[in-house]
Protein backbone atom coordinates (compact mmCIF):
# COMPACT_ATOMS: atom_id res chain seq x y z
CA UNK A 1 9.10 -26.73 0.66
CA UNK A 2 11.51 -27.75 3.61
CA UNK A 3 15.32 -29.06 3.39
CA UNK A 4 15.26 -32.58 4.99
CA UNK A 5 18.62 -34.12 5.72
CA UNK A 6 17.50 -37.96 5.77
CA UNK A 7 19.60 -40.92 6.93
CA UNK A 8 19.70 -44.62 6.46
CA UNK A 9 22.38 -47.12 7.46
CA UNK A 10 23.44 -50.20 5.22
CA UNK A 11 25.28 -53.47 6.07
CA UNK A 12 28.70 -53.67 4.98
CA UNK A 13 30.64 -56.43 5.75
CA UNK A 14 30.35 -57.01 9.30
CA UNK A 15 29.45 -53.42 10.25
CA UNK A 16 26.80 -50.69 9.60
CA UNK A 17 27.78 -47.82 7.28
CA UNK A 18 25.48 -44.52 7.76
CA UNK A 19 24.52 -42.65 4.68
CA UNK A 20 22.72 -39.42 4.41
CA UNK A 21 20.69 -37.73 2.14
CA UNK A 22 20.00 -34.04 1.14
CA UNK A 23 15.66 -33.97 0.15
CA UNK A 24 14.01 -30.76 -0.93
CA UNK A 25 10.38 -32.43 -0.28
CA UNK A 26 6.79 -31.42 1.20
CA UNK A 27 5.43 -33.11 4.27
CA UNK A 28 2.99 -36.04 2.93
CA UNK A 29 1.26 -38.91 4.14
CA UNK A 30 1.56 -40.56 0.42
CA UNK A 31 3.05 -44.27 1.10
CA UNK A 32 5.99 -44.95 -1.38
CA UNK A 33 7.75 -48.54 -1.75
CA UNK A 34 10.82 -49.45 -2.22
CA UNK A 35 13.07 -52.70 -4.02
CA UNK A 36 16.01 -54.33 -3.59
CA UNK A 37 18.08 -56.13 -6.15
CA UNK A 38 18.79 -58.94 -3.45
CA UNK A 39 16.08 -61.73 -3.86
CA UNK A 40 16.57 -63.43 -0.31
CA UNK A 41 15.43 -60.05 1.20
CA UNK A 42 12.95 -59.14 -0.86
CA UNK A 43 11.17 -56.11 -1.31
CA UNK A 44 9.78 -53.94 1.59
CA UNK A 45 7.47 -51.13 2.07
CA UNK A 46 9.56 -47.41 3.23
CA UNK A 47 7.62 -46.53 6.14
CA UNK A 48 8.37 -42.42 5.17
CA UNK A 49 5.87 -40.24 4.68
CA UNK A 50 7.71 -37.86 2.04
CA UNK A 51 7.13 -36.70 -1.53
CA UNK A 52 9.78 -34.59 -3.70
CA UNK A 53 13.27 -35.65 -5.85
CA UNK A 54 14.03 -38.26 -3.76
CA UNK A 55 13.14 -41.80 -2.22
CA UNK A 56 14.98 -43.46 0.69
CA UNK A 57 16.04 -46.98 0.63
CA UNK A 58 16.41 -49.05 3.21
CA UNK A 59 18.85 -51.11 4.46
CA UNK A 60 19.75 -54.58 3.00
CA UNK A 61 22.42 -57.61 3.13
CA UNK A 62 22.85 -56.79 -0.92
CA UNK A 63 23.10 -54.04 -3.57
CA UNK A 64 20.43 -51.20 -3.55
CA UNK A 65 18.03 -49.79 -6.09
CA UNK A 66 16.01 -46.71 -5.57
CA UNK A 67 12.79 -46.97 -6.91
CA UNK A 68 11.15 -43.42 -7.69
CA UNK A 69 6.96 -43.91 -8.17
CA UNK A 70 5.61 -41.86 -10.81
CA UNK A 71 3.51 -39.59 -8.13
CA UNK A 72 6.62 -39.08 -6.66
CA UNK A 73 8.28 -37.42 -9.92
CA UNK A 74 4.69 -35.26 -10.07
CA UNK A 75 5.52 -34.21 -6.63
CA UNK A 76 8.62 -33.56 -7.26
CA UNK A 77 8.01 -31.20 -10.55
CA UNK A 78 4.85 -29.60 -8.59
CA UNK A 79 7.07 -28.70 -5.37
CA UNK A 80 9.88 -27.02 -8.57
CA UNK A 81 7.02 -25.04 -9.95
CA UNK A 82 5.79 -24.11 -6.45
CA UNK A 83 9.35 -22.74 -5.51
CA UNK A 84 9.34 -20.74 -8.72
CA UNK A 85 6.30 -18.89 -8.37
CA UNK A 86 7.05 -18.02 -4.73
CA UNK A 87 10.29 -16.88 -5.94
CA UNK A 88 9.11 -14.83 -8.48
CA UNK A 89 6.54 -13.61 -6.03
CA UNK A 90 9.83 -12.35 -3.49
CA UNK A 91 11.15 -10.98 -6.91
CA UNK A 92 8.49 -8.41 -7.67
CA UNK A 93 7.40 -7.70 -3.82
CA UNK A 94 11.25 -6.33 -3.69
CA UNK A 95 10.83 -4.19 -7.29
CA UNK A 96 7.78 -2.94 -5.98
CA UNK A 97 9.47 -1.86 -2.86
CA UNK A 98 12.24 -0.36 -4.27
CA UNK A 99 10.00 1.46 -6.98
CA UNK A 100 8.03 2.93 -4.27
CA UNK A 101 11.07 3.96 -2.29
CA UNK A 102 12.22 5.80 -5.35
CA UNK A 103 8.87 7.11 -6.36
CA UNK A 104 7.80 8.23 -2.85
CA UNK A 105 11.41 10.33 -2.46
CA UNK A 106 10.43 12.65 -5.37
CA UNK A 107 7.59 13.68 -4.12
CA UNK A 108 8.68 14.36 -1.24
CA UNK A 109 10.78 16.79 -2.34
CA UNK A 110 8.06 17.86 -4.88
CA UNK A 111 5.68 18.32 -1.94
CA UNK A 112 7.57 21.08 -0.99
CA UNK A 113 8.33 22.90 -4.29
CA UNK A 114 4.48 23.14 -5.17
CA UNK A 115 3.04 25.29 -2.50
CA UNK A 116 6.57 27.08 -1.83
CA UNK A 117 6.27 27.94 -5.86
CA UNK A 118 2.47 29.41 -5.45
CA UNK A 119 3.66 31.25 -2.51
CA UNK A 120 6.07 32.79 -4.09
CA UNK A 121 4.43 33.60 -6.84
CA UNK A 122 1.03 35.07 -4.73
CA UNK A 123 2.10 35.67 -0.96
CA UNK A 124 -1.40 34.14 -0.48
CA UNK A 125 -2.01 31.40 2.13
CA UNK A 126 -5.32 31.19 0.15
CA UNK A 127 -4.14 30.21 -2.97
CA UNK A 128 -1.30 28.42 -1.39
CA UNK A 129 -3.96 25.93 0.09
CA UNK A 130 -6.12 26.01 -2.99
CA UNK A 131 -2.95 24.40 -4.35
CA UNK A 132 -2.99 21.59 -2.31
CA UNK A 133 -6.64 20.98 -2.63
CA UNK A 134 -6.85 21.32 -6.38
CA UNK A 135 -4.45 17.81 -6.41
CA UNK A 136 -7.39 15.92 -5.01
CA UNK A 137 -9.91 17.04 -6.76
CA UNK A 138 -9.72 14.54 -9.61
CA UNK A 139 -9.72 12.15 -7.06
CA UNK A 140 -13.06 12.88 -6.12
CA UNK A 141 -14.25 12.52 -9.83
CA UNK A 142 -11.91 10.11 -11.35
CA UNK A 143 -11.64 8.17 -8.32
CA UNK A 144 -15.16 7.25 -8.74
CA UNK A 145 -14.34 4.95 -11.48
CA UNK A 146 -10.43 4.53 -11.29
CA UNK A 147 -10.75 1.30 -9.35
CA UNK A 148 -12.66 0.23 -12.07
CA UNK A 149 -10.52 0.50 -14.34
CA UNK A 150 -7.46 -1.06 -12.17
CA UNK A 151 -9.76 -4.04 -11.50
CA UNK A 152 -10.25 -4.56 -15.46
CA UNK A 153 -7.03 -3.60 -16.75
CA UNK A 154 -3.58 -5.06 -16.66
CA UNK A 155 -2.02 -3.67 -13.68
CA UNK A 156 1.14 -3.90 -14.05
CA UNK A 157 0.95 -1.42 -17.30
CA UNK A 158 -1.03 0.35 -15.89
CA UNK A 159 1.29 1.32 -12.62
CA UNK A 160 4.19 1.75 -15.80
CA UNK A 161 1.76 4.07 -17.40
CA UNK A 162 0.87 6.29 -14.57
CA UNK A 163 4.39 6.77 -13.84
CA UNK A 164 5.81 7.51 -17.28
CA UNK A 165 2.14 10.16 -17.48
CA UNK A 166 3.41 11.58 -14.04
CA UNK A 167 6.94 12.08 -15.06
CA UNK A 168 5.76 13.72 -17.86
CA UNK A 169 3.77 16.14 -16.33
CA UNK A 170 6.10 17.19 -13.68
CA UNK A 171 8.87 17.76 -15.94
CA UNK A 172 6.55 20.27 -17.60
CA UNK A 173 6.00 21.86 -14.20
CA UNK A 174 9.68 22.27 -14.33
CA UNK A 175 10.11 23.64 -17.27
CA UNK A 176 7.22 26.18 -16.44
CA UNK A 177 9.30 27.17 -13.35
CA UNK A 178 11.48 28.47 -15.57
CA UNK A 179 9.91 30.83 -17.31
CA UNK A 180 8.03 32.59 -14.41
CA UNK A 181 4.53 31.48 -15.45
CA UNK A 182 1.19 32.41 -14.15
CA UNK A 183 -0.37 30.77 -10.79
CA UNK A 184 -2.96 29.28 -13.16
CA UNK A 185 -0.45 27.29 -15.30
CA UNK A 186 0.79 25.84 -12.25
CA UNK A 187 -2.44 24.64 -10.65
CA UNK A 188 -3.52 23.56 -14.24
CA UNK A 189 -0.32 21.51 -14.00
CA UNK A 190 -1.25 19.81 -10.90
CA UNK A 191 -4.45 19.02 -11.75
CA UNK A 192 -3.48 17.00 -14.53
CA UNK A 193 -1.02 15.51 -12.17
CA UNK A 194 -3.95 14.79 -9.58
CA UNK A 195 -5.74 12.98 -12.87
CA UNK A 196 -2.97 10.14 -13.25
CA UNK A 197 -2.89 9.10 -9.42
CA UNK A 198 -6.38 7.99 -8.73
CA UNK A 199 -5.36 5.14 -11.23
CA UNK A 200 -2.26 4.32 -9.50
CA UNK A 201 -3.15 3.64 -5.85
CA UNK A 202 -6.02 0.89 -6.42
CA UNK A 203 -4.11 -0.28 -9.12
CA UNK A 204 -0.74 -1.24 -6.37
CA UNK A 205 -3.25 -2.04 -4.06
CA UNK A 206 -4.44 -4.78 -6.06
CA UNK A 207 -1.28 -5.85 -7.90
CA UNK A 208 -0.37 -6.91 -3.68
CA UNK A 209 -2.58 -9.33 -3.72
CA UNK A 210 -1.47 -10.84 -7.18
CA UNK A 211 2.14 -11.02 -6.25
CA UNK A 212 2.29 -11.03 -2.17
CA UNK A 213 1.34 -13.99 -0.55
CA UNK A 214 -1.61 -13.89 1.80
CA UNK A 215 0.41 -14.33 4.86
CA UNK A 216 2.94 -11.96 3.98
CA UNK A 217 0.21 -9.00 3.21
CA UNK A 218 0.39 -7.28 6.93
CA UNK A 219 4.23 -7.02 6.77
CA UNK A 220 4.17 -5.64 3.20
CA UNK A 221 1.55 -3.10 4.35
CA UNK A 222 3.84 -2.39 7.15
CA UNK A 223 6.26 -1.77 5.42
CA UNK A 224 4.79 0.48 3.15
CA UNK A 225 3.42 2.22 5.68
CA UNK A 226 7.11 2.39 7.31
CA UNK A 227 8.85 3.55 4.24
CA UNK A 228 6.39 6.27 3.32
CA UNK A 229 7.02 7.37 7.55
CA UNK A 230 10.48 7.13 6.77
CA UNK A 231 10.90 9.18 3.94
CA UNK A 232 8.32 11.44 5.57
CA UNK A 233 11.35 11.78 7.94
CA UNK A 234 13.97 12.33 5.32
CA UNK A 235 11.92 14.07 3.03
CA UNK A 236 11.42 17.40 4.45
CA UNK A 237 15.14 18.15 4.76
CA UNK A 238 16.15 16.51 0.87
CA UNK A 239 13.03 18.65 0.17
CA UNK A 240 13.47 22.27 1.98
CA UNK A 241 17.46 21.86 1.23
CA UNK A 242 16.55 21.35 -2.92
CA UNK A 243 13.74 24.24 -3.10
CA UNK A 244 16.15 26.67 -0.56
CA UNK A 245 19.23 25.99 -2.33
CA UNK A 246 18.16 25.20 -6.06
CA UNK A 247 14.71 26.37 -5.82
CA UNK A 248 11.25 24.33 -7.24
CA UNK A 249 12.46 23.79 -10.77
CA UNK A 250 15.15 21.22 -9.13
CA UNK A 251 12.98 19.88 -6.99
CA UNK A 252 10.29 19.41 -10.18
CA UNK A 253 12.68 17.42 -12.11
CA UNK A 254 14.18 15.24 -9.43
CA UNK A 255 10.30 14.01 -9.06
CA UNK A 256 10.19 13.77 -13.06
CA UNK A 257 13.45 11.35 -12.92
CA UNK A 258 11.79 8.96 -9.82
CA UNK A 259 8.57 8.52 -11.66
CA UNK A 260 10.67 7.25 -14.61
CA UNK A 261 12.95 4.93 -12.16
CA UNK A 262 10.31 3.73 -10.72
CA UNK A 263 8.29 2.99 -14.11
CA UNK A 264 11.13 0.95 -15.20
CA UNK A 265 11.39 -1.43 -12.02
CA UNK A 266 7.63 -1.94 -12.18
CA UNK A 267 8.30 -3.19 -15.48
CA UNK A 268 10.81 -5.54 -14.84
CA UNK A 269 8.82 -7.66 -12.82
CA UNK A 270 7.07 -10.67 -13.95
CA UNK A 271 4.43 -9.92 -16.88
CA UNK A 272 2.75 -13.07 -15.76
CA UNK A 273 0.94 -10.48 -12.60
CA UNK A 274 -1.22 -9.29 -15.47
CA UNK A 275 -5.20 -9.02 -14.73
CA UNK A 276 -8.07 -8.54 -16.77
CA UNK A 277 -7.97 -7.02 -19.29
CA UNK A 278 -10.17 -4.39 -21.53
CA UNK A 279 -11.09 -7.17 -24.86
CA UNK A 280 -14.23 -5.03 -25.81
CA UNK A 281 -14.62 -1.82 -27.42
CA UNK A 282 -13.61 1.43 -25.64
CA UNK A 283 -17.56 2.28 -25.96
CA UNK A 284 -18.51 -0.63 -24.10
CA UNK A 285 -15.59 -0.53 -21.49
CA UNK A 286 -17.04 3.06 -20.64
CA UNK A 287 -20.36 1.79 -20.65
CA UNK A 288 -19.51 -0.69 -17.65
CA UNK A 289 -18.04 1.89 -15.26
CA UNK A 290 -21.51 3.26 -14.17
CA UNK A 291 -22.76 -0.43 -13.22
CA UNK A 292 -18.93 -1.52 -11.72
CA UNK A 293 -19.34 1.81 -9.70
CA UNK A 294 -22.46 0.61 -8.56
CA UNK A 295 -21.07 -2.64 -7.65
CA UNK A 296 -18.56 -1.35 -5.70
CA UNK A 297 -21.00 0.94 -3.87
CA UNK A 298 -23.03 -1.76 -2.74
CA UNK A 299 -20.38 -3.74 -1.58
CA UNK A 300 -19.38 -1.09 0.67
CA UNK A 301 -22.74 -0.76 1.90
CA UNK A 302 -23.30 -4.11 1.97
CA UNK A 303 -20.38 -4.86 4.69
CA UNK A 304 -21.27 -2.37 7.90
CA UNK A 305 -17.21 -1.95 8.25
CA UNK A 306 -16.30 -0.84 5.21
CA UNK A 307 -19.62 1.73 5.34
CA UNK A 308 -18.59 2.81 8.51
CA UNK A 309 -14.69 3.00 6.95
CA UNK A 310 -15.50 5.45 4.53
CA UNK A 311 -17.65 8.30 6.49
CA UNK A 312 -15.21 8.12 9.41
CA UNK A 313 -12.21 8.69 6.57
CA UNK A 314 -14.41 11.23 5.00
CA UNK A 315 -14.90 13.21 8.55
CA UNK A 316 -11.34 12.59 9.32
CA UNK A 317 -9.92 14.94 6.30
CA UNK A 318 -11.68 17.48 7.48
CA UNK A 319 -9.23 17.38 10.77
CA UNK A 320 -5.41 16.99 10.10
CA UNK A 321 -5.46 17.69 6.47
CA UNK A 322 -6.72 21.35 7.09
CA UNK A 323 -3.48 21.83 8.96
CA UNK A 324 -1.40 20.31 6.56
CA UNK A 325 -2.56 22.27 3.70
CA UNK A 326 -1.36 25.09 5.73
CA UNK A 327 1.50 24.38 7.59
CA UNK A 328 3.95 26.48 4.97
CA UNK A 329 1.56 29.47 6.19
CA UNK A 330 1.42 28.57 9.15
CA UNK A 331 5.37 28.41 9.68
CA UNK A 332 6.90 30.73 6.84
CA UNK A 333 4.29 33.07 7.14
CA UNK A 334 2.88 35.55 4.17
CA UNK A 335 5.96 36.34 2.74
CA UNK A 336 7.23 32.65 1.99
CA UNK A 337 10.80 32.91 3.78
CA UNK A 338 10.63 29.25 4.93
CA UNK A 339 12.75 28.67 7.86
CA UNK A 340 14.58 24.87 8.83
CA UNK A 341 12.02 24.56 11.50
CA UNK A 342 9.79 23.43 8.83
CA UNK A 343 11.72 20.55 7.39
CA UNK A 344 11.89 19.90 11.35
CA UNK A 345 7.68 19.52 11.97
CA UNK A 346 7.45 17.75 8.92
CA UNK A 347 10.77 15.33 9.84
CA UNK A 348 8.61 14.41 12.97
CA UNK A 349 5.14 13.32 11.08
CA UNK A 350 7.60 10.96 9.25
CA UNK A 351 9.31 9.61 11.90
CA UNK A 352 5.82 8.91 13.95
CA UNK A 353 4.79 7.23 10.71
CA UNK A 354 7.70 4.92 10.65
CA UNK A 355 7.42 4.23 14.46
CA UNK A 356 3.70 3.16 13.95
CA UNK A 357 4.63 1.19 10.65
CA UNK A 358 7.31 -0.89 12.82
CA UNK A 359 4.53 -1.64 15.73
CA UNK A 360 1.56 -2.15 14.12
CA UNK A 361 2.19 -5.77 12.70
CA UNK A 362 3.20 -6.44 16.25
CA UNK A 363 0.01 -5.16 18.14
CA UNK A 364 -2.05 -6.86 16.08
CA UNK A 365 -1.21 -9.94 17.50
CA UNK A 366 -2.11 -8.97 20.75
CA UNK A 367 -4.98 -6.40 19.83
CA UNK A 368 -7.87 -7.14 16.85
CA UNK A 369 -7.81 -4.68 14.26
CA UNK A 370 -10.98 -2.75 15.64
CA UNK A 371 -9.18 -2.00 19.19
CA UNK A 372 -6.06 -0.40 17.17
CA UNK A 373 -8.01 1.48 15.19
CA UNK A 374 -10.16 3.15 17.38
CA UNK A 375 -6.97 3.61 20.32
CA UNK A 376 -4.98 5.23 17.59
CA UNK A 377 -7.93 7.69 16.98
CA UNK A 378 -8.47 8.58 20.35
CA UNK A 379 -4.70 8.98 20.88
CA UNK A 380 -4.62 11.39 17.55
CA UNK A 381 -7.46 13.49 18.94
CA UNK A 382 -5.59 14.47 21.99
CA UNK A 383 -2.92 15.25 19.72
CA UNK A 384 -4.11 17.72 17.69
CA UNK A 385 -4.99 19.90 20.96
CA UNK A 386 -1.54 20.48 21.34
CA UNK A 387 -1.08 23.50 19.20
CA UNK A 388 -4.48 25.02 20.27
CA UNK A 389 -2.98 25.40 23.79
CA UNK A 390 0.90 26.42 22.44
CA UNK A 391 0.85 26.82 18.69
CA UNK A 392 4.53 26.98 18.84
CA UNK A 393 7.28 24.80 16.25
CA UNK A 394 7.54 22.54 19.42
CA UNK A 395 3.75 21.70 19.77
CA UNK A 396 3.16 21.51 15.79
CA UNK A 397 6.47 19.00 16.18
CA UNK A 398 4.75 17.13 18.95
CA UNK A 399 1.50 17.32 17.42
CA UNK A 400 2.82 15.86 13.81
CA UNK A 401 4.96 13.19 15.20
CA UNK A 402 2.26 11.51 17.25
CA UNK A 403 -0.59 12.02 14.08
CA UNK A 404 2.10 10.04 11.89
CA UNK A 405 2.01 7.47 14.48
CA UNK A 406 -1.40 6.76 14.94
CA UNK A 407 -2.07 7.28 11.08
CA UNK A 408 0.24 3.81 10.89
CA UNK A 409 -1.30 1.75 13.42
CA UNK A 410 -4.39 2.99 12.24
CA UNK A 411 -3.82 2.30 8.20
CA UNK A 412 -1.99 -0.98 8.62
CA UNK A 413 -4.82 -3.24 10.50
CA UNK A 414 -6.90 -1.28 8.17
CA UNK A 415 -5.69 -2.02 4.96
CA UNK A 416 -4.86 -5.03 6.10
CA UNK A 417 -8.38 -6.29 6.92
CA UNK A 418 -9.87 -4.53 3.83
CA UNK A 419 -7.45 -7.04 1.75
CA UNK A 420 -8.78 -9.92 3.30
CA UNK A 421 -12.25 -9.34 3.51
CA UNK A 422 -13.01 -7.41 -0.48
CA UNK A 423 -12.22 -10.80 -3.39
CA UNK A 424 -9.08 -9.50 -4.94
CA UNK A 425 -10.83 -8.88 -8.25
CA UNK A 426 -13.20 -6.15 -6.41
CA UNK A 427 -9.55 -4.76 -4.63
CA UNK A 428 -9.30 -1.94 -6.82
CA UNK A 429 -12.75 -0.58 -7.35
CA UNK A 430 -13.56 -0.36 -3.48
CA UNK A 431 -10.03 1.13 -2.84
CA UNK A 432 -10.75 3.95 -5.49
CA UNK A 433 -14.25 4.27 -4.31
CA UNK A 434 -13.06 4.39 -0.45
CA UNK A 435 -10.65 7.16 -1.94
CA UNK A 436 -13.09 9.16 -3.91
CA UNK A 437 -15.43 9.53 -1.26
CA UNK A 438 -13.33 10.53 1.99
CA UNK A 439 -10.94 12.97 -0.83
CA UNK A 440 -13.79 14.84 -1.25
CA UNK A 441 -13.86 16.33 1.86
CA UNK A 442 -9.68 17.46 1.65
CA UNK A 443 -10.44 20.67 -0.29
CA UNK A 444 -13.29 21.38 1.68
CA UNK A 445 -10.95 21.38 4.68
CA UNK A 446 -7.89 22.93 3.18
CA UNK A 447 -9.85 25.82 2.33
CA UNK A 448 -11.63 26.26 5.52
CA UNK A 449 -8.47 25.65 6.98
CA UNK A 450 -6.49 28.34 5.16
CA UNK A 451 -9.66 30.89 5.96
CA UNK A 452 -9.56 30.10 10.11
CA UNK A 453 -5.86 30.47 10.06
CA UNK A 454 -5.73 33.64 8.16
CA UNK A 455 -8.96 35.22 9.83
CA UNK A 456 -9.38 33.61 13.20
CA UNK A 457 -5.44 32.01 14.13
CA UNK A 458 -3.81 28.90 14.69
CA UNK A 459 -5.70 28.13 17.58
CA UNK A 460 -8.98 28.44 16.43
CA UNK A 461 -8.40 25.67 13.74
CA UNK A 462 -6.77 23.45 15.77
CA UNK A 463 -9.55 23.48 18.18
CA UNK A 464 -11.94 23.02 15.40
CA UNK A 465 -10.41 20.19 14.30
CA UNK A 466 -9.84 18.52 17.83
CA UNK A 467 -13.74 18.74 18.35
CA UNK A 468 -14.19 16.95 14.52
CA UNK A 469 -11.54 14.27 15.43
CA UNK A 470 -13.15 13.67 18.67
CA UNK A 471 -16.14 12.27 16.95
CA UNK A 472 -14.22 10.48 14.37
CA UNK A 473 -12.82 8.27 17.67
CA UNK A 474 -16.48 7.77 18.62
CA UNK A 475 -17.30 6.68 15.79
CA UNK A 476 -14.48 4.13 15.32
CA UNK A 477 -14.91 3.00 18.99
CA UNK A 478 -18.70 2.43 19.25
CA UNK A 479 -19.36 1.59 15.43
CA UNK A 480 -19.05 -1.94 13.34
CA UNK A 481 -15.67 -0.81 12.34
CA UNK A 482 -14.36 -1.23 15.72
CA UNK A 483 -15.38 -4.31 16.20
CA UNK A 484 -13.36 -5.48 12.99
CA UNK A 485 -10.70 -7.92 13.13
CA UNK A 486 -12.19 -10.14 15.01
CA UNK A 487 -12.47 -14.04 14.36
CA UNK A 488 -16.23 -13.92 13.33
CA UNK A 489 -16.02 -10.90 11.10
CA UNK A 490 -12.63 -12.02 9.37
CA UNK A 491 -14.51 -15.45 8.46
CA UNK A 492 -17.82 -13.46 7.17
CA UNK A 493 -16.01 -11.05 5.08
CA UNK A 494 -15.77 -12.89 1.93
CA UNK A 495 -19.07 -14.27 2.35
CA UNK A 496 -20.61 -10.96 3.13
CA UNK A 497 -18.95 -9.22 -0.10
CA UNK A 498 -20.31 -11.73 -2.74
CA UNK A 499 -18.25 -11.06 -6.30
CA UNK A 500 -20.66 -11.64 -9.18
CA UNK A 501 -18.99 -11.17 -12.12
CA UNK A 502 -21.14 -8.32 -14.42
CA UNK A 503 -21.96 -9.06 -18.00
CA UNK A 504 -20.90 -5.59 -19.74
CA UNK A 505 -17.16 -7.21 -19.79
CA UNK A 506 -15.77 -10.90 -20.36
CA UNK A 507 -14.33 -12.29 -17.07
CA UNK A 508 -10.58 -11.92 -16.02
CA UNK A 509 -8.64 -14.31 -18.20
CA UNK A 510 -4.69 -13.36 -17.51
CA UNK A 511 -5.05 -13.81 -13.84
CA UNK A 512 -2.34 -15.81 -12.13
């Protein structure tokens, strides 16, 4: 809806007198007419193609009368109901971006207390990494079916009941801090933890599409992208100050209070967002996961991208996420002292990821999504050579800054083309199964990684995963997914993923 300032001039006397008008109205070519109270002039057609709250009359030698048409008072309340729903749409794209600034800051910090905790606890680089990898492995299971369950659901409660879960669970991780508890009772704890997340992801990966507008999709996903990078900046330093200073039971319930922040802005956007939702029994509803699974599969393999898509993702955790898993190891060492330098490599990743988040939306007008994709592989290869040559705190700082940045301009076009070419009420399924799949392959790697480091060095895993990254680029280069983006696979996308509805559940009946 545009502000039109519209003018007309009137005869008064001997002279013209100009009048102007103030018209919150849509471009139309709908013909509206116009009267005149003076007889001798009679009436006249308006010659302006407008709709909205207001009519133009023209000029006469006698008294005017504006003459509204009753299509012109339906415009009028369609273009009011049309500015509410895009305003309510700005509404909850800015709670969800504050909730996620909030939520993503405690675990930041909480990324940190975890493995620090276990390695102070063990002095094991083993069970340090096991740590890490034991928070995706419900991913692998749950995320199987989470989508599902996103797609059917109401997603707004179900984001507000993931984070109130999550804050509970990580305030019990605090409380277990202290009282010195076993290793076990802290991996127990994040497994549970790793149970409530699969649900989440799909879950704001579909409530996107209900509440930002198609055109405003890449920027949000920039943005995400950006904030995560930034906090992935700030992070490390708010997270190695709380756990030096105040140790991990700080750090535990500073996450606790941002899952319950962010819970409560979720909730305060519109409940209209809500999608479909579980009307049959609980029996039933678990009954339709197998054949919404299957669904989903298919889709994937039905679409040559988004096959491709998830056995490059799946090959690329086996690369950088074997060096993340390790990194406290790798710069604190066995006995867990960890030194600034840390907050410093991990500082770097963040600020590559916001660098990446701020260019992306910008080379995608000039490259397709395929071409990004596949550069920001190749470029993230070479990177990870770095510390095989020098593993020193200044090649891990290189190394991690330019892998943030080539994760962004490689998730953005990414997500961003997934959005447009899966219907919305598919989203969520596809998203958890595209998670399930490549998470599988993160404990692999974060074991393997934590057994080269400790028996073979730093170099020999990053040259192991330099070799495994190489073929991830070829992959992306030479296969469909590097072709994506372009005009003709944009337009087939939605025609290639058909969305039959299956018969276990009723259709979606709240969406808006």
């Amino acid at each position: 809806m545009a502000l039109h300032m519209l003018k007309w001039s009137q005869m008064v006397g001997r002279g013209w007198r100009n009048l102007s008008f103030l018209c919150f109205s849509e471009p139309s070519r709908a013909r509206l007419q116009g009267t005149t109270d003076d007889p001798v002039s009679a009436s006249v057609s308006f010659p302006f193609a407008l709709r909205g709250g207001f009519v133009i009359a023209v000029h006469t030698h006698g008294r005017r009368r504006l003459h509204v048409t009753r299509s012109a008072r339906t415009a009028c309340a369609q273009c009011r109901q049309s500015a509410v729903k895009r305003d309510a749409q700005r509404r909850d794209e800015r709670l969800l971006r504050v909730a996620f600034i909030i939520s993503s800051s405690g675990d930041w910090i909480f990324r940190f207390a975890l493995p620090v905790l276990v390695l102070q606890i063990t002095g094991s680089a083993v069970s340090t990494a096991l740590t890490y990898a034991i928070e995706f492995v419900p991913f692998v299971v749950i995320g199987l079916f989470s989508g599902v369950v996103a797609d059917r659901a109401d997603r707004r409660q179900l984001m507000i009941a993931c984070d109130v879960v999550s804050a509970v669970i990580v305030a019990g991780i605090g409380v277990l801090c202290l009282i010195d508890p076993p290793v076990f009772l802290v991996m127990a704890a994040a497994f549970l933890l790793g149970c409530v997340r699969p649900f989440s992801f799909p879950a704001f990966q579909g409530f996107i599409t209900e509440r930002v507008a198609e055109e405003r999709r890449a920027s949000m996903n920039a943005w995400v992208q950006g904030a995560d990078g930034t906090l992935g900046m700030l992070g490390p330093v708010a997270g190695v100050a709380v756990v030096t200073l105040l140790g991990p039971t700080a750090a535990s319930f500073a996450n606790a209070a941002s899952f319950a922040v962010s819970a409560l802005l979720i909730a305060a956007t519109a409940a209209v967002a809500a999608g479909r939702r579980l009307r049959t029994s609980f029996a039933a509803a678990c009954r339709s996961l197998g054949p919404d699974s299957a669904a989903a599969l298919r889709m994937v393999v039905r679409e040559r991208a988004l096959l491709w898509a998830t056995f490059l993702l799946t090959l690329a955790n086996l690369t950088f996420p074997a060096a993340a898993a390790n990194l406290v190891y790798i710069v604190a060492g066995p006995d867990g002292d960890v030194p600034a330098s840390l907050a410093v490599v991990a500082a770097a990743q963040g600020l590559g990821v916001a660098l990446g988040a701020a260019a992306a939306p910008l080379l995608l007008r000039r490259f397709s999504a395929g071409t990004l994709m596949g550069s920001a592989m190749a470029v993230k290869a070479l990177a990870l050579t770095l510390p095989a040559f020098q593993p020193g705190i200044g090649a891990l700082t290189v190394c991690w800054f330019v892998v943030g940045t080539t994760t962004s301009t490689f998730i953005v076009p990414w997500r961003t083309y997934r959005q447009g070419a899966v219907d919305p009420q598919f989203l969520g399924r596809v998203v958890g199964l595209q998670r399930a799949i490549p998470f599988a392959a993160i404990p692999v790697s974060s074991l393997l990684g934590g057994w080269l480091v400790v028996e073979f060095g730093v170099t020999a895993l990053f040259t192991a995963i330099a070799v495994i990254q190489f073929f991830v680029w070829l992959g992306t280069r030479f296969s469909p997914l590097g072709r994506s983006g372009s005009s003709r696979v944009e337009v087939a996308g939605p025609q290639v993923i058909p969305s039959p509805q299956p018969t276990s559940l009723p259709s979606r009946t709240g969406r808006n």
